[in-house]
N, C-alpha and C. Protein backbone atom coordinates (compact mmCIF):
# COMPACT_ATOMS: atom_id res chain seq x y z
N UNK A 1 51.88 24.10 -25.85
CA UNK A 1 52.53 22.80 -25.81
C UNK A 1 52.06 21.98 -27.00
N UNK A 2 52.94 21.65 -27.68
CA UNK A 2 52.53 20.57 -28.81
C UNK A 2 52.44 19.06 -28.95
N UNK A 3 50.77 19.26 -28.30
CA UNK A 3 50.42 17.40 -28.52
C UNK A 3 48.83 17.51 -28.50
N UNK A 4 48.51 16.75 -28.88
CA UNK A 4 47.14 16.60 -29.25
C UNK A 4 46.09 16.46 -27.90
N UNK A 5 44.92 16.98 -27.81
CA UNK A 5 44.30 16.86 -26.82
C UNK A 5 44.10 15.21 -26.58
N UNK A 6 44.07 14.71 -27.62
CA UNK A 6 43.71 13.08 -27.26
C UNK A 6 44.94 12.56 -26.86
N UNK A 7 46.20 12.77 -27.10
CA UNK A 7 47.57 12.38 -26.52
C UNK A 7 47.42 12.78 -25.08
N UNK A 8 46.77 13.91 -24.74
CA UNK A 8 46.69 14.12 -23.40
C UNK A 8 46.25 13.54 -22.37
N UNK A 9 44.78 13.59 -23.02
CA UNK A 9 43.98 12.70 -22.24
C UNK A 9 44.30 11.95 -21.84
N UNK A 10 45.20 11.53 -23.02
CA UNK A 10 45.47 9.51 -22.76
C UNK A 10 46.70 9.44 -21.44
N UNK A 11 47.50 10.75 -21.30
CA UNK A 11 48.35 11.06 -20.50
C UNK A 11 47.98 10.86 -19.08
N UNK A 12 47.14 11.99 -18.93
CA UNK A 12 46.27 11.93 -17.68
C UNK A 12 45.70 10.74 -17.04
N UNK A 13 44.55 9.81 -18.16
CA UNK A 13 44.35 8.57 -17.54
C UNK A 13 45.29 7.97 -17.17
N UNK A 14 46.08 7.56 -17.46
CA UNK A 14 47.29 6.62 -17.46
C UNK A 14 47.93 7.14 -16.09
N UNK A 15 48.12 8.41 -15.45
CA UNK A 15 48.61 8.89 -14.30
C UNK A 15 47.43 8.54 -13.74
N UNK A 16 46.68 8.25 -13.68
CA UNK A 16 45.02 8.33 -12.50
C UNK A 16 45.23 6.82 -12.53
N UNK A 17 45.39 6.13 -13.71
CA UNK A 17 45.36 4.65 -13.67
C UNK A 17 46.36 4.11 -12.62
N UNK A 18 47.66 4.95 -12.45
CA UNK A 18 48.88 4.40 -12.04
C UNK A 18 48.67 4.50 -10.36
N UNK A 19 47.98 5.76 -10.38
CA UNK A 19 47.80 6.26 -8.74
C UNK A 19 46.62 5.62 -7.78
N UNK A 20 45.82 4.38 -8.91
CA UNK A 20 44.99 4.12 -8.04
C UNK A 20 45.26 2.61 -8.47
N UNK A 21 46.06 1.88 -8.82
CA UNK A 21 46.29 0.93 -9.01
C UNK A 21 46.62 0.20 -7.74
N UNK A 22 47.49 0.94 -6.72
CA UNK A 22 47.96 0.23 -5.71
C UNK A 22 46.56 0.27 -4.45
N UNK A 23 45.69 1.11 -4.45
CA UNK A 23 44.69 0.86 -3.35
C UNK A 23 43.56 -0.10 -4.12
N UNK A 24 43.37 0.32 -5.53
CA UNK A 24 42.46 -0.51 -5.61
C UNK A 24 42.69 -2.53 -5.52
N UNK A 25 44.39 -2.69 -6.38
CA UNK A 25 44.62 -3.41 -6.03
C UNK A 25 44.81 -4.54 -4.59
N UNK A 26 45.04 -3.38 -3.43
CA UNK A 26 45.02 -3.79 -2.31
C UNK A 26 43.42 -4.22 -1.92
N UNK A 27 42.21 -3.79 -2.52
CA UNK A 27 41.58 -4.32 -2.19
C UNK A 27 40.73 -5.32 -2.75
N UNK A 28 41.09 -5.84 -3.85
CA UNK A 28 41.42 -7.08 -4.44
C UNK A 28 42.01 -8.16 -3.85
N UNK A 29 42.95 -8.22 -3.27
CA UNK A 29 43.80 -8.97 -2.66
C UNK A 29 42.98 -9.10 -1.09
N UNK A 30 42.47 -8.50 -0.66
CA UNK A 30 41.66 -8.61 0.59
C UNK A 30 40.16 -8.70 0.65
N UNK A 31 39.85 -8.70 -0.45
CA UNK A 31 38.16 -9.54 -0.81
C UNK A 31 38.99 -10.88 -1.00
N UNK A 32 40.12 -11.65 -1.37
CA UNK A 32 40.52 -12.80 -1.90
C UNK A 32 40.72 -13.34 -0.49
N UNK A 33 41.20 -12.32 0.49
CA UNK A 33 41.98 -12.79 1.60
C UNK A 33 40.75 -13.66 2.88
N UNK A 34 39.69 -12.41 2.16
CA UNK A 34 38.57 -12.56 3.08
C UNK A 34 38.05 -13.91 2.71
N UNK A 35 37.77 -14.22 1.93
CA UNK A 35 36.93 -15.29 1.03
C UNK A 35 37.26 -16.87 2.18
N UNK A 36 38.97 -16.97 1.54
CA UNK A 36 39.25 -18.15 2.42
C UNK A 36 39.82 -17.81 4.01
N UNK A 37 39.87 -16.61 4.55
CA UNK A 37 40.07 -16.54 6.24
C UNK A 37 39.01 -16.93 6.78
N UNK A 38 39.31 -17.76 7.75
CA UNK A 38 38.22 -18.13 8.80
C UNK A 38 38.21 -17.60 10.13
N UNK A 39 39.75 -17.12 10.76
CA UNK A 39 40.02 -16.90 12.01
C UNK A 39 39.15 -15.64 12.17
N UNK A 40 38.57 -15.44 13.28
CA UNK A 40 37.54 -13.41 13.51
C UNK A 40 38.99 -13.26 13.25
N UNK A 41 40.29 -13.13 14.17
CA UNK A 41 40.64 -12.06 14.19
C UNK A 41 41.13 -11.77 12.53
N UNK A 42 41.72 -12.59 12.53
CA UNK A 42 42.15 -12.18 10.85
C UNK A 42 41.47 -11.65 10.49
N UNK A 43 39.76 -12.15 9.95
CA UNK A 43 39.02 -11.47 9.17
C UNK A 43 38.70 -10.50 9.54
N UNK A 44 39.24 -9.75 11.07
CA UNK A 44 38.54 -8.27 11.07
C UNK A 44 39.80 -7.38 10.60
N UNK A 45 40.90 -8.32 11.07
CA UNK A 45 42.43 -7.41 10.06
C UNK A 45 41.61 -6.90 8.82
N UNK A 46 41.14 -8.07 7.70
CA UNK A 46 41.14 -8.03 6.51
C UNK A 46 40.04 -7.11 6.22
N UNK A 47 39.21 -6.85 6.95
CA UNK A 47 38.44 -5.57 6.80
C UNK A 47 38.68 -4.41 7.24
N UNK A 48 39.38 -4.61 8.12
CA UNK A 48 40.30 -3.21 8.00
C UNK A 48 40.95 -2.87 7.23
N UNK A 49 41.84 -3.95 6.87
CA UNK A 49 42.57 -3.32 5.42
C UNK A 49 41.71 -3.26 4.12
N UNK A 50 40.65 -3.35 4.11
CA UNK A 50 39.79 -3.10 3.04
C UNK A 50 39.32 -1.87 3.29
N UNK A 51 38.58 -1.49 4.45
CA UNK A 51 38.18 -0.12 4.71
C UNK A 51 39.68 0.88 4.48
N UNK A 52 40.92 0.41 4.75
CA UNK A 52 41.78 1.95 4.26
C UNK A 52 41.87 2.38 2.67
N UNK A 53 41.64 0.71 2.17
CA UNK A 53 42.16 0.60 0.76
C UNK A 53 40.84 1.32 0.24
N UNK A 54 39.82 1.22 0.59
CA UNK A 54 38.47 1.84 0.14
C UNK A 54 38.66 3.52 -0.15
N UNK A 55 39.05 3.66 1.55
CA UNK A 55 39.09 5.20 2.07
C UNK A 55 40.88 5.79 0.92
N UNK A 56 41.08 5.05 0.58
CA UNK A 56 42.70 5.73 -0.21
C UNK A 56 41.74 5.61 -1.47
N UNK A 57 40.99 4.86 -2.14
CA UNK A 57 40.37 4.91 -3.31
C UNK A 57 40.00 6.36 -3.77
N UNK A 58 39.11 6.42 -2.97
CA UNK A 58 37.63 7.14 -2.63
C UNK A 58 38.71 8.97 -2.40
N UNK A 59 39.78 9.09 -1.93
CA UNK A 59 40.32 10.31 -1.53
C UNK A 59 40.62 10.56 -2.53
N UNK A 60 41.64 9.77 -3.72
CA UNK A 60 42.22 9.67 -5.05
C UNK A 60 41.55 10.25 -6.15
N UNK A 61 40.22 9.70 -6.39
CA UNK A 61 39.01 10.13 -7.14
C UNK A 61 38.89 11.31 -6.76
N UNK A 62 38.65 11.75 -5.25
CA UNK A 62 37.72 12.97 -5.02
C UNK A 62 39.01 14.06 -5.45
N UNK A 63 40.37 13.87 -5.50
CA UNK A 63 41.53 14.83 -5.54
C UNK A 63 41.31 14.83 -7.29
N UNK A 64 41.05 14.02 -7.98
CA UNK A 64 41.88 13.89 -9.44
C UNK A 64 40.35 14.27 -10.06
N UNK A 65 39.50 14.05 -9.43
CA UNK A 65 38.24 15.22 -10.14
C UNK A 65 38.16 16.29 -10.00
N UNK A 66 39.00 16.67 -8.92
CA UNK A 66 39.04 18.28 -9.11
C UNK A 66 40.42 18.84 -10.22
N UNK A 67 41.16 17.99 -9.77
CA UNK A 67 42.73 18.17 -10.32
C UNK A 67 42.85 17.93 -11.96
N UNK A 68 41.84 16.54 -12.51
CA UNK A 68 42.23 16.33 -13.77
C UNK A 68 41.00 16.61 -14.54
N UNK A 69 39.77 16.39 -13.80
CA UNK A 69 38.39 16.24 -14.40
C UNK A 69 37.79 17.84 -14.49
N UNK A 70 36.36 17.88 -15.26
CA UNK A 70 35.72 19.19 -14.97
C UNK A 70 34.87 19.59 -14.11
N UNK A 71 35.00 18.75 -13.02
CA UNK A 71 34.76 19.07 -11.75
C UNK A 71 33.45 19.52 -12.04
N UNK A 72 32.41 18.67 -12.31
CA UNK A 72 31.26 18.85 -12.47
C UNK A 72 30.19 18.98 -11.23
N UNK A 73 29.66 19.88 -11.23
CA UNK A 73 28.50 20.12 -9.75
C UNK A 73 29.17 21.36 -9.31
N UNK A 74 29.97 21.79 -9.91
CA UNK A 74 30.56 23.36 -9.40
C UNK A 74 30.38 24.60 -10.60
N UNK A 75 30.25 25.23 -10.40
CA UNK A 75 30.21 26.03 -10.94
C UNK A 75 31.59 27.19 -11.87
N UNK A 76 31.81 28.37 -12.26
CA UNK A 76 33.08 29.01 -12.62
C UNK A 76 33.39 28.71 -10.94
N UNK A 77 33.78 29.09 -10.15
CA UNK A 77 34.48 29.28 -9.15
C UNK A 77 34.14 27.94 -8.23
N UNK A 78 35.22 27.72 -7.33
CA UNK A 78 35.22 26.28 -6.68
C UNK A 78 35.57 26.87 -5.05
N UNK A 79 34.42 25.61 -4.03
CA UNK A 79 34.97 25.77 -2.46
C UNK A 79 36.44 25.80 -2.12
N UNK A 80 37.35 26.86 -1.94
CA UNK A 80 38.49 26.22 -1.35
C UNK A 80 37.96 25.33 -0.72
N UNK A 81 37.66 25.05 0.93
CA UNK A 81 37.39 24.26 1.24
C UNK A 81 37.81 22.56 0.97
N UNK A 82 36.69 22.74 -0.62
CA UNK A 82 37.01 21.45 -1.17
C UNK A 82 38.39 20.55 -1.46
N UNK A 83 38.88 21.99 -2.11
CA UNK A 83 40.43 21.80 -2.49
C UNK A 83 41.74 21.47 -1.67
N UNK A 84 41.02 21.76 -0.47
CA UNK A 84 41.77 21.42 0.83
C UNK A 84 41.18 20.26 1.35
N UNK A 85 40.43 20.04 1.75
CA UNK A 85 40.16 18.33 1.72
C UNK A 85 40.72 17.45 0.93
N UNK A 86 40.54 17.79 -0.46
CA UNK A 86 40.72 16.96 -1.71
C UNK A 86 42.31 17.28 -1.06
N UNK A 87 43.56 17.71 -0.97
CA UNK A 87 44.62 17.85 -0.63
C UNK A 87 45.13 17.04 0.54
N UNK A 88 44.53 17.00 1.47
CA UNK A 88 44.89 16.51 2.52
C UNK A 88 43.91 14.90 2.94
N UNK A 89 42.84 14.32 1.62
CA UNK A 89 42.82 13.25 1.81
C UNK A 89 43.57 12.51 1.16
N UNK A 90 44.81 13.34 -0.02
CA UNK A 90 45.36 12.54 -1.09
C UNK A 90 46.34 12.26 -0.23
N UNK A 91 47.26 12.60 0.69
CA UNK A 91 48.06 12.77 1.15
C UNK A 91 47.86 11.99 2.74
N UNK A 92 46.97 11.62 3.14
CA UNK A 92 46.05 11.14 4.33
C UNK A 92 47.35 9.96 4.72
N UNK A 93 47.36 9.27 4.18
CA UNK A 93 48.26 7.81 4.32
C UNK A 93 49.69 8.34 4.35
N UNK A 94 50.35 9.39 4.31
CA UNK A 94 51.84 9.99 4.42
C UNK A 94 51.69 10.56 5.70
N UNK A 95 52.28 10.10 6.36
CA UNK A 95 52.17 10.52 8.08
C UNK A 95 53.80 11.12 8.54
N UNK A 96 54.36 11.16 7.38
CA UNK A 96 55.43 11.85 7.57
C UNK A 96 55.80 13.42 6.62
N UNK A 97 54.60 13.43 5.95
CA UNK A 97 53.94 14.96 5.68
C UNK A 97 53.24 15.51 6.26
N UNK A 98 53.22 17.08 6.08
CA UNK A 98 52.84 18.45 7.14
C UNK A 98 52.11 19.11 6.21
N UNK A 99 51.03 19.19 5.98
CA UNK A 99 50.51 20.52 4.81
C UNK A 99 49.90 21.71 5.91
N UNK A 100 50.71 22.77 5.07
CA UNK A 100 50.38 23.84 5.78
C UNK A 100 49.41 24.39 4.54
N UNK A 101 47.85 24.91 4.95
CA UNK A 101 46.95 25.51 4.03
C UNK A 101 47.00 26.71 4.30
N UNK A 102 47.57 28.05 3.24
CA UNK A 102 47.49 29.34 3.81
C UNK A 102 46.41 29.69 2.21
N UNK A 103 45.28 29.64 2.09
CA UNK A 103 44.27 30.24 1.35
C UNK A 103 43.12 30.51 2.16
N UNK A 104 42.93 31.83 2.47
CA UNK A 104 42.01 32.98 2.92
C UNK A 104 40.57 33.09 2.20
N UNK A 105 40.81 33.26 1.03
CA UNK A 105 39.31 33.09 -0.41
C UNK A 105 38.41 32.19 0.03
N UNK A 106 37.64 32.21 -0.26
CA UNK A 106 36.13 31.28 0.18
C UNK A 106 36.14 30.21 -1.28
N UNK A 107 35.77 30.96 -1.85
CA UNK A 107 36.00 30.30 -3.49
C UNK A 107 37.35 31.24 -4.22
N UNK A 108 37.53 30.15 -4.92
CA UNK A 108 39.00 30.86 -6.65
C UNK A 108 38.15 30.14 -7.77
N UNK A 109 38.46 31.17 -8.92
CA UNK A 109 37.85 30.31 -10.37
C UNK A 109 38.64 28.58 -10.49
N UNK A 110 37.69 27.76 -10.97
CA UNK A 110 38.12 26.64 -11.39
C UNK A 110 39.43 26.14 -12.02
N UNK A 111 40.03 27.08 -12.61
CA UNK A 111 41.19 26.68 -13.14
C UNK A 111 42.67 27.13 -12.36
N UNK A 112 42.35 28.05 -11.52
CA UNK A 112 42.77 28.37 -10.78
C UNK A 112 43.31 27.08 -9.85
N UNK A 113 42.07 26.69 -9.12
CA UNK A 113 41.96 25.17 -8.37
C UNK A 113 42.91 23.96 -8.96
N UNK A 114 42.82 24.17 -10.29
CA UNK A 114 43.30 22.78 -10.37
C UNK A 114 44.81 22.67 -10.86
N UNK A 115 44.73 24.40 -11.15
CA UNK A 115 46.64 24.58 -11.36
C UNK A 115 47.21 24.37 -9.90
N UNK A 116 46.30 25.08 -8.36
CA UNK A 116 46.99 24.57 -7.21
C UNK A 116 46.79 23.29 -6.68
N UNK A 117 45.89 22.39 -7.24
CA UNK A 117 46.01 21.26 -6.49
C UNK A 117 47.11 20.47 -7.41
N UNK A 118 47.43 20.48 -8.70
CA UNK A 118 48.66 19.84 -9.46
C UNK A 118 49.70 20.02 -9.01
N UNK A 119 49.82 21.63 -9.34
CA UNK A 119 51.68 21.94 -8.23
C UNK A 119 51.54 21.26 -6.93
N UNK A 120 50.68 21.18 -6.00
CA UNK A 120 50.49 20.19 -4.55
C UNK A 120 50.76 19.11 -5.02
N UNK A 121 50.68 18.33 -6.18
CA UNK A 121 50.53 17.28 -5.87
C UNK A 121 51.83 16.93 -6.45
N UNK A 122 52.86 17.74 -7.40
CA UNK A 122 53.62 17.43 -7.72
C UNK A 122 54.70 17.89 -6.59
N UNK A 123 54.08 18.86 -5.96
CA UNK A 123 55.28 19.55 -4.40
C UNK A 123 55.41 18.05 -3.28
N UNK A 124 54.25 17.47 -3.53
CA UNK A 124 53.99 16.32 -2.39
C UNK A 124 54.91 15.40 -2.56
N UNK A 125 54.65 15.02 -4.35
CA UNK A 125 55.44 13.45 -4.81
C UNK A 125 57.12 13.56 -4.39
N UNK A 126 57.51 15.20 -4.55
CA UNK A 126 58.77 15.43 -4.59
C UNK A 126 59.44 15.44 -3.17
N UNK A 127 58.80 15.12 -1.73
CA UNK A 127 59.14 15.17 -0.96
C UNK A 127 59.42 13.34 -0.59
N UNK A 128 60.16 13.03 -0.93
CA UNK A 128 60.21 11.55 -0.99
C UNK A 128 60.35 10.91 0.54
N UNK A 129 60.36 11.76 1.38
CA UNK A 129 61.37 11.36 2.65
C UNK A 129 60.24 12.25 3.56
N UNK A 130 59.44 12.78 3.22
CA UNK A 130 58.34 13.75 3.97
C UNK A 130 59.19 14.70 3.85
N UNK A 131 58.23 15.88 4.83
CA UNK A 131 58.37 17.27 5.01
C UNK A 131 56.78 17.99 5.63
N UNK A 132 57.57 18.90 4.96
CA UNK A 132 56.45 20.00 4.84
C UNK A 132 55.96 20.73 3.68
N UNK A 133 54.57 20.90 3.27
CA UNK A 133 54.09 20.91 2.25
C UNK A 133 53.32 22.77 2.30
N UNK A 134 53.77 23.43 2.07
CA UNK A 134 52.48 24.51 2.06
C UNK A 134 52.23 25.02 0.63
N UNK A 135 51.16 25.78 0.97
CA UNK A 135 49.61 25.76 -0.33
C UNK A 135 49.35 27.16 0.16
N UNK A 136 49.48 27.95 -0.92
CA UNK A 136 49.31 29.06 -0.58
C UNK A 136 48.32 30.21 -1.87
N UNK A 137 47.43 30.66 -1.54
CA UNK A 137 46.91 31.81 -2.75
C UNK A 137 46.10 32.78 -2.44
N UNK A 138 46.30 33.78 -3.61
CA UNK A 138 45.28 34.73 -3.11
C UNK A 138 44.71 35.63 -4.75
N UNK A 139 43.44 36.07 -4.60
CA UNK A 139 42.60 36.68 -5.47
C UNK A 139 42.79 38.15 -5.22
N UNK A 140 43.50 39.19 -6.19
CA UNK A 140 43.07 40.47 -6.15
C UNK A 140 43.07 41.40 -7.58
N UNK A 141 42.34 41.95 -7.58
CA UNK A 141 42.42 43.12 -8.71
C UNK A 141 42.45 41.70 -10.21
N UNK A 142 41.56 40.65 -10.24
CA UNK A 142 41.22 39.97 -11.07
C UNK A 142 42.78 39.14 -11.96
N UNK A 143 43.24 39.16 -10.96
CA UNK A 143 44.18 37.92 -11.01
C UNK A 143 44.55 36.97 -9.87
N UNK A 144 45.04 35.80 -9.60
CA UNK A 144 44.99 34.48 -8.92
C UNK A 144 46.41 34.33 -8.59
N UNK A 145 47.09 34.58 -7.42
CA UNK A 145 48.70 34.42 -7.34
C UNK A 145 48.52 33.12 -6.20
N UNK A 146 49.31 32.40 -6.91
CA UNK A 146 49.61 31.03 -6.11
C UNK A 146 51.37 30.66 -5.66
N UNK A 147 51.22 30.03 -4.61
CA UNK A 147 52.50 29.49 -4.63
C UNK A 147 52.41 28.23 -3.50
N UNK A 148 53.42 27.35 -3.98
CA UNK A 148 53.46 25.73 -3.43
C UNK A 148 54.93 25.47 -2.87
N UNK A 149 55.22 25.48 -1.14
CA UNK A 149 56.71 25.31 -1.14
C UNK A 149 56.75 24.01 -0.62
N UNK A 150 57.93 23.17 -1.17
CA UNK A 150 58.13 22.08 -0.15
C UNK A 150 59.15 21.86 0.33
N UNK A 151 59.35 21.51 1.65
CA UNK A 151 60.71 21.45 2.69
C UNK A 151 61.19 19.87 3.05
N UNK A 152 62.07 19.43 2.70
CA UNK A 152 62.23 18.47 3.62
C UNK A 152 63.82 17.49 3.71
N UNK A 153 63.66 16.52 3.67
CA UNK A 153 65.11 15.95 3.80
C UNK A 153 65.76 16.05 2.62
N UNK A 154 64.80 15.46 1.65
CA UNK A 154 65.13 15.15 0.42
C UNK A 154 63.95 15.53 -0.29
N UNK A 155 64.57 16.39 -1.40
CA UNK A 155 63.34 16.58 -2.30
C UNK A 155 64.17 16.27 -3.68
N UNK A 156 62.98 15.57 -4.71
CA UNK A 156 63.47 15.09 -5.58
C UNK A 156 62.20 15.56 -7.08
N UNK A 157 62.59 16.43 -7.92
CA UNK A 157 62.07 16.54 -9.14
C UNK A 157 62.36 16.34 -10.08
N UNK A 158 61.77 15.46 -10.84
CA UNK A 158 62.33 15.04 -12.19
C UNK A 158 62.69 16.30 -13.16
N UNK A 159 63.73 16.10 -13.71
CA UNK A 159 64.13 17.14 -14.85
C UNK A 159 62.82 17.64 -15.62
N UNK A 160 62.03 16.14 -16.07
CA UNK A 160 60.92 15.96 -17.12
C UNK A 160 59.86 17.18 -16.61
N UNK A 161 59.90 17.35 -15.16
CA UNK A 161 58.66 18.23 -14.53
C UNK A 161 58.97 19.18 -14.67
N UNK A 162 60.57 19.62 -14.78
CA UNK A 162 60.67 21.07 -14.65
C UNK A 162 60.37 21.57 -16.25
N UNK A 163 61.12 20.55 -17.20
CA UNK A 163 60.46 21.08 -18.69
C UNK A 163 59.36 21.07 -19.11
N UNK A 164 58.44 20.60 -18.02
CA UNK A 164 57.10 20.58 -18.61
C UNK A 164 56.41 21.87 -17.94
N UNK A 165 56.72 21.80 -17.09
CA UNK A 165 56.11 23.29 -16.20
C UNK A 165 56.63 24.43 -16.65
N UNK A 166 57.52 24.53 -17.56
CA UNK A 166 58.02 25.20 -18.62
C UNK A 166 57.31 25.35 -19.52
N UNK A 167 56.31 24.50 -20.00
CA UNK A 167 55.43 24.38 -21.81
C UNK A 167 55.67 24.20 -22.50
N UNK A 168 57.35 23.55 -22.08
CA UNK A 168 58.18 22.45 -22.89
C UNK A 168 57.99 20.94 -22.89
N UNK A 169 58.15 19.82 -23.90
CA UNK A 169 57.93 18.40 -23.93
C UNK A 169 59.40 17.95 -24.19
N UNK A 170 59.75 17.16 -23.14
CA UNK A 170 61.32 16.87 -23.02
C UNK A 170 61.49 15.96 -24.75
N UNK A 171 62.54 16.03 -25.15
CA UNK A 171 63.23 15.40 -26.25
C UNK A 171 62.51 13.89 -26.46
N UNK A 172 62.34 12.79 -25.24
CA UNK A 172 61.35 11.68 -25.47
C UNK A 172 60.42 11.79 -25.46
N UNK A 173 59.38 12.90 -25.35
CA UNK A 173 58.39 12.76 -25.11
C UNK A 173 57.68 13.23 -23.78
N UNK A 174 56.62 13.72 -23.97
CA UNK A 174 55.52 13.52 -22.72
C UNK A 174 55.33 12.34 -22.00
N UNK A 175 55.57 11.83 -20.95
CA UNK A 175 55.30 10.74 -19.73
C UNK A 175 53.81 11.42 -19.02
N UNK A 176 53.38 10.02 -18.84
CA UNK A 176 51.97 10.49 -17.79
C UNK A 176 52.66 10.95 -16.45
N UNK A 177 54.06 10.72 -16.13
CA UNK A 177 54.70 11.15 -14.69
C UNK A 177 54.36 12.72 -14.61
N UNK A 178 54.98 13.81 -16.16
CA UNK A 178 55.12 14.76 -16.07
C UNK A 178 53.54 15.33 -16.25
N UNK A 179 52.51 14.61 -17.01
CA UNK A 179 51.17 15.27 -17.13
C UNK A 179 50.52 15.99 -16.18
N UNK A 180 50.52 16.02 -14.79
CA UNK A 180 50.22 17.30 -14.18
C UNK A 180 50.67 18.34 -14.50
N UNK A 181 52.55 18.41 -14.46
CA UNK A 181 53.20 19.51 -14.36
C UNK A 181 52.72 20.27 -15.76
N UNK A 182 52.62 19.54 -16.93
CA UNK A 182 52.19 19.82 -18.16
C UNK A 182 51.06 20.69 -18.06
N UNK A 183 49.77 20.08 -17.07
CA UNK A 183 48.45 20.74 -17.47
C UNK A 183 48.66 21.92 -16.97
N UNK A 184 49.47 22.15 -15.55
CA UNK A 184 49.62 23.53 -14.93
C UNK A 184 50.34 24.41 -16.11
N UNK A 185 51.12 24.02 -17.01
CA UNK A 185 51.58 25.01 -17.63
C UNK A 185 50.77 25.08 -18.74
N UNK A 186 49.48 24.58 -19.35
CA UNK A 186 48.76 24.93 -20.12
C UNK A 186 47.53 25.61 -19.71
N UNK A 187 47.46 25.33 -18.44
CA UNK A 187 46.28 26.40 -17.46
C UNK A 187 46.71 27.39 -17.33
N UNK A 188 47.87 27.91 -16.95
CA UNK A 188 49.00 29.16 -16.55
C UNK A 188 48.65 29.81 -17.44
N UNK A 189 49.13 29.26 -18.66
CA UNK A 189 49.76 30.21 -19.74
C UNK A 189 48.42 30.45 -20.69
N UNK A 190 47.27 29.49 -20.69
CA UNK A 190 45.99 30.33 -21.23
C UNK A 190 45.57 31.25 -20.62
N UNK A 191 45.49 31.57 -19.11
CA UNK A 191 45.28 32.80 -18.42
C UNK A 191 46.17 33.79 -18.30
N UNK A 192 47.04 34.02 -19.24
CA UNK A 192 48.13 35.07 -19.25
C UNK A 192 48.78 34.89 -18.07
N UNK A 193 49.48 34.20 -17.38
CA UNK A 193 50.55 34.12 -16.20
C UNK A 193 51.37 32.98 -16.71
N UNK A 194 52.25 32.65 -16.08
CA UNK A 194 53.43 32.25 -16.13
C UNK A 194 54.18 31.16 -14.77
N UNK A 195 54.31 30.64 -14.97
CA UNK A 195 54.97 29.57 -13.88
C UNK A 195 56.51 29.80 -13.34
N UNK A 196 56.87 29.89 -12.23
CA UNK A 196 58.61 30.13 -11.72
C UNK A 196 58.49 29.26 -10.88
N UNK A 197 59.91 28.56 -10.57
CA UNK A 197 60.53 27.45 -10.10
C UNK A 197 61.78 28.28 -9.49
N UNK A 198 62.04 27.62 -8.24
CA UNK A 198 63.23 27.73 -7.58
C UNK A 198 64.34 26.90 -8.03
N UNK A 199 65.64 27.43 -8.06
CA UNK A 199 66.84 26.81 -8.30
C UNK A 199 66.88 25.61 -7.69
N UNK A 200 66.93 24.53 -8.86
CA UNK A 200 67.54 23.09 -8.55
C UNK A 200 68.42 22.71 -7.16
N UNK A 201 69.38 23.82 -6.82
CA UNK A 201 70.50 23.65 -5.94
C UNK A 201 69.44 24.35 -4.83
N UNK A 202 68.46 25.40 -5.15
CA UNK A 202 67.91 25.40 -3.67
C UNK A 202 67.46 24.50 -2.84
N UNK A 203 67.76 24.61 -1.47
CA UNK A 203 67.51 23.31 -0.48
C UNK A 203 66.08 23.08 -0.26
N UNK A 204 65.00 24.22 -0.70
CA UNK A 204 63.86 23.99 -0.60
C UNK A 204 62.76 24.14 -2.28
N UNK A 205 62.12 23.24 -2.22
CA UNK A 205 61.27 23.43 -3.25
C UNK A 205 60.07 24.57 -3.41
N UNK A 206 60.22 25.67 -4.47
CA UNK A 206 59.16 26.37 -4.84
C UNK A 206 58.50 26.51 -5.73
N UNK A 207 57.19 26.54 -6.06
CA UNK A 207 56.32 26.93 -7.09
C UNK A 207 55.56 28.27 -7.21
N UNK A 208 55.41 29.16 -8.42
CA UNK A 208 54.76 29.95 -7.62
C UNK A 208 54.39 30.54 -9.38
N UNK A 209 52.96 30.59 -9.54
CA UNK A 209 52.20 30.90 -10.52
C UNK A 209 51.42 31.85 -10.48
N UNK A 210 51.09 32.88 -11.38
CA UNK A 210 49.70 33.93 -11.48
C UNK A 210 49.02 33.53 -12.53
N UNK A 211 47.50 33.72 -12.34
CA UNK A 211 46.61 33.40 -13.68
C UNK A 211 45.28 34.80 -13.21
N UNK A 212 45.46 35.19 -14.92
CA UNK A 212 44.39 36.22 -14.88
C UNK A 212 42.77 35.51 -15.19
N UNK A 213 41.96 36.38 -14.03
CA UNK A 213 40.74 35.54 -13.93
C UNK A 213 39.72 36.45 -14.47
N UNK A 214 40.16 37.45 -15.28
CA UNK A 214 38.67 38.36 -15.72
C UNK A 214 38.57 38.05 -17.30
């Protein structure tokens, strides 16, 4: 893909900036709220809504350090586990999403991890109306086969994602919208695998990637 690692970067922040703008902001607005409420009950509203806005912070970070960062304190290979938490706290506040986790592996190499938590997170955004989300992979004979389906009323992917998950940069440019789909196809395709997408007109969304891990 042709853009500069520092164009990237700057990509990525700018998506992390955008995704935590609305909790952190919310809890801005409810340290303000707190300040002048006097009523208990209000003020225990307003700490409640500070404790979700905290707990949506705090899930965001722990997803986009595995997803965008180098996931430092781990080693080559990462807890599924983790990756499934980190999945299902990003997603915590959508109560009209279903993630189904079908990964068996104890640990997958690191890059592995963060090509499946991107396609998740781009399978998630695309379910605008909920659904169902499944996460699926497996390790054999020193390659990593993944796949991400999503089901639901309405699923919606930007053109921009599908050319980027391609290792293509649409005609305007790279958007921080498409910078996940981007990194998965620069993780993919340094590990010799390749990214496939289901037909636009299919009623359900698929992802489904291999990356060689030896």
């Amino acid at each position: 893909m042709n853009i500069s690692p520092l164009d990237f970067a700057s990509l990525l922040c700018s998506r992390l900036c955008h995704d935590l703008l609305s909790p952190v902001g919310a809890l801005n607005n409810g340290l303000e709220l707190l300040a002048d409420e006097q009523d208990p009950d209000m003020r225990a509203r307003c700490l409640e809504l500070l404790a979700e806005s905290a707990r949506a912070s705090a899930n965001k970070l722990k997803f986009f350090r595995l997803a965008f960062g180098s996931a430092g304190g781990f080693g080559e290979t990462v807890d599924t586990r983790e990756a499934q938490v980190a999945i299902q706290g990003l997603f915590a506040d959508n109560h009209r999403l279903e993630i189904g986790w079908m990964v068996e592996a104890a640990t997958l190499p690191k890059p592995a991890i963060k090509a499946l938590l991107n396609l998740a997170l781009i399978g998630g955004d695309a379910l605008i109306r909920g659904g169902r989300l499944d996460i699926g992979a497996e390790e054999a004979e020193g390659v990593v086969e993944m796949v991400v389906r999503a089901e639901g009323q309405r699923i919606v992917l930007d053109p921009e994602l599908r050319t980027a998950l391609a290792g293509e940069i649409a005609p305007d440019g790279l958007t921080p919208r498409a910078a996940a789909a981007a990194l998965v196809a620069e993780l993919v395709s340094k590990h010799g695998g390749e990214v496939r997408l289901s037909d636009p007109a299919d009623p359900v969304l698929v992802f489904g990637a291999e990356m060689r891990t030896g």
